[in-house]
Protein backbone atom coordinates (compact mmCIF):
# COMPACT_ATOMS: atom_id res chain seq x y z
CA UNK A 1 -19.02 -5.92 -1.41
CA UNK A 2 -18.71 -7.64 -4.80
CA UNK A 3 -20.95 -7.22 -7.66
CA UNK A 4 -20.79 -9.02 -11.19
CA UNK A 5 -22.60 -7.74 -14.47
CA UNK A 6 -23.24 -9.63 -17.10
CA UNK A 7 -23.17 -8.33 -20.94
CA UNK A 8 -26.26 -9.46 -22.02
CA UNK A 9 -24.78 -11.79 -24.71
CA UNK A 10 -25.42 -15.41 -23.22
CA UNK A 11 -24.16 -16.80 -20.24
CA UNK A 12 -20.39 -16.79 -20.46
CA UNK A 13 -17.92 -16.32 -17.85
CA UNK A 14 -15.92 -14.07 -19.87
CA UNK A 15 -18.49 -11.62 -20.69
CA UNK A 16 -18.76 -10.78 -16.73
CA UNK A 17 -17.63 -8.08 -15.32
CA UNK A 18 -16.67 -8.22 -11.40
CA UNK A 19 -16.28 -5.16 -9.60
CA UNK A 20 -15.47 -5.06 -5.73
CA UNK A 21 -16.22 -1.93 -3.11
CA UNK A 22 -14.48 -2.17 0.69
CA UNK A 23 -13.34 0.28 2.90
CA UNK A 24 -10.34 -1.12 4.16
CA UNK A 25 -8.28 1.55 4.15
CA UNK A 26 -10.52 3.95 6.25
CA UNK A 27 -11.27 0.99 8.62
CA UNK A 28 -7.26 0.66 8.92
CA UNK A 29 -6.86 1.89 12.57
CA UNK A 30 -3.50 3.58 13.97
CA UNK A 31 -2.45 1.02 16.49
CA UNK A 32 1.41 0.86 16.02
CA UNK A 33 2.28 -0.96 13.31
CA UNK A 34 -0.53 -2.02 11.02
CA UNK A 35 -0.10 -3.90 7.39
CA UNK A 36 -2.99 -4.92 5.08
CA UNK A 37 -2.10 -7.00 1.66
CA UNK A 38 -5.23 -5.10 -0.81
CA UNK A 39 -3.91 -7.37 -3.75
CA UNK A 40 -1.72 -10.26 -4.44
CA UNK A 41 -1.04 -11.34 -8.33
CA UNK A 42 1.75 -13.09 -9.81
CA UNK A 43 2.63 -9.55 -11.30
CA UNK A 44 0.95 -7.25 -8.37
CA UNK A 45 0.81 -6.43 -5.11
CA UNK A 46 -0.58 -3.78 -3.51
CA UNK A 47 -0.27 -2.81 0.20
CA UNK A 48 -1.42 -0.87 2.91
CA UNK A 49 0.53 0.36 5.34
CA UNK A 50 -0.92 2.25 8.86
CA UNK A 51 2.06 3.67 11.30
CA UNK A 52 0.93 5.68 14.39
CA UNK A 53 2.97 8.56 15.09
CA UNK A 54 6.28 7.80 16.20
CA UNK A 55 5.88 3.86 14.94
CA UNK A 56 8.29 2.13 12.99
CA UNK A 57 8.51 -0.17 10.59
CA UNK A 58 11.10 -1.95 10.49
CA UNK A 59 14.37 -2.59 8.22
CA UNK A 60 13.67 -4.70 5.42
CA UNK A 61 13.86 -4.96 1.63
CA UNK A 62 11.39 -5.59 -1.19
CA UNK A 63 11.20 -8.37 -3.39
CA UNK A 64 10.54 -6.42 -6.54
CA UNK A 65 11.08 -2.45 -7.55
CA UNK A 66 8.30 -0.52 -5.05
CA UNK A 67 5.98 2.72 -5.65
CA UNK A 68 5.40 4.39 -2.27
CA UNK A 69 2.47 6.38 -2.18
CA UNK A 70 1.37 8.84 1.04
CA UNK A 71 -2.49 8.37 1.67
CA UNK A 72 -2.35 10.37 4.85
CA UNK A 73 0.48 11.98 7.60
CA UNK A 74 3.84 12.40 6.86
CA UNK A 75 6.62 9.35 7.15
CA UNK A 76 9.95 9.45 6.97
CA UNK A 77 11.26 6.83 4.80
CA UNK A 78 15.21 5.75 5.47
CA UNK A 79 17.43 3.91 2.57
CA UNK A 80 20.98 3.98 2.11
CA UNK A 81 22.40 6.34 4.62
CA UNK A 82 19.51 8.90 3.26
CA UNK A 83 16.48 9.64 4.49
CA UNK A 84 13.16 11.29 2.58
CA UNK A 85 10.18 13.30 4.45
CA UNK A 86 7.06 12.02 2.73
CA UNK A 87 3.85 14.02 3.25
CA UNK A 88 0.26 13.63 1.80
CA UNK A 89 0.17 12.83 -1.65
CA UNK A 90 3.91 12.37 -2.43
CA UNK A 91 4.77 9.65 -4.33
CA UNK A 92 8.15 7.64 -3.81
CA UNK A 93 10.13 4.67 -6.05
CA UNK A 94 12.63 2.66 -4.54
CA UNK A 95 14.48 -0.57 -6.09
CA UNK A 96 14.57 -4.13 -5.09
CA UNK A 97 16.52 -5.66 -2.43
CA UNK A 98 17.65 -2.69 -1.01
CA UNK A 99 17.40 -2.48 3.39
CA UNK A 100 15.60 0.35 4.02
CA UNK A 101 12.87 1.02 7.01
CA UNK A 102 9.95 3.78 7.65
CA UNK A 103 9.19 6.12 10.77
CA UNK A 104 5.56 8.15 10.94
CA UNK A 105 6.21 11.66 12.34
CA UNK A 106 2.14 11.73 12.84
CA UNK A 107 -0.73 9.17 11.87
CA UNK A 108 0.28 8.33 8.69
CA UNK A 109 -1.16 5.26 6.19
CA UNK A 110 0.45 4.63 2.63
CA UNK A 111 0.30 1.94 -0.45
CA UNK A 112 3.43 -0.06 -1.33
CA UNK A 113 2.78 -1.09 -4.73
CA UNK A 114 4.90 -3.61 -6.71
């Protein structure tokens, strides 16, 4: 849903304001693997992640530094040689171009923001 609002000063563009409601992270089902791109700049993007328990996602890197953040479940996320137990709420930062790859220990959804 998308709504724009207007100042009141005239009819520019720039005095609009556009604001935009979805549920697309609730609607995200756990089917395996599941990956939904939220936002795409050319300074942003944000994404949402979905794992059913026991899914993996596999070994890969990220183009830029990553924020990690835990929506729901409980993940463990794997990076050199280490590994991290995520739950609900936990936030996580990992650099650029590193190989690293996720498991969900239950239902588990998270944003990858960078």
């Amino acid at each position: 849903m998308t709504f724009q609002e207007s100042s009141g000063m005239g009819s520019s563009t720039k005095n609009q304001l556009m604001y935009e409601l979805n549920n697309i992270i609730a609607s995200l089902a756990f089917n395996g693997l599941q990956v939904k791109q939220l936002i795409k700049t050319s300074f942003l993007e944000i994404l949402c992640i979905s794992l059913e328990n026991g899914a993996i996602f596999p070994e890969h890197t990220s183009p830029r530094d990553a924020e990690l953040i835990v929506l729901e479940g409980e993940i463990t996320f794997f990076i050199n040689e280490q590994q991290f137990d995520l739950h609900k709420y936990q936030h996580f930062r990992f650099p650029k171009e590193v190989r690293h790859w996720v498991q969900a220990t239950e239902n588990s959804k998270f944003l990858i923001i960078r």
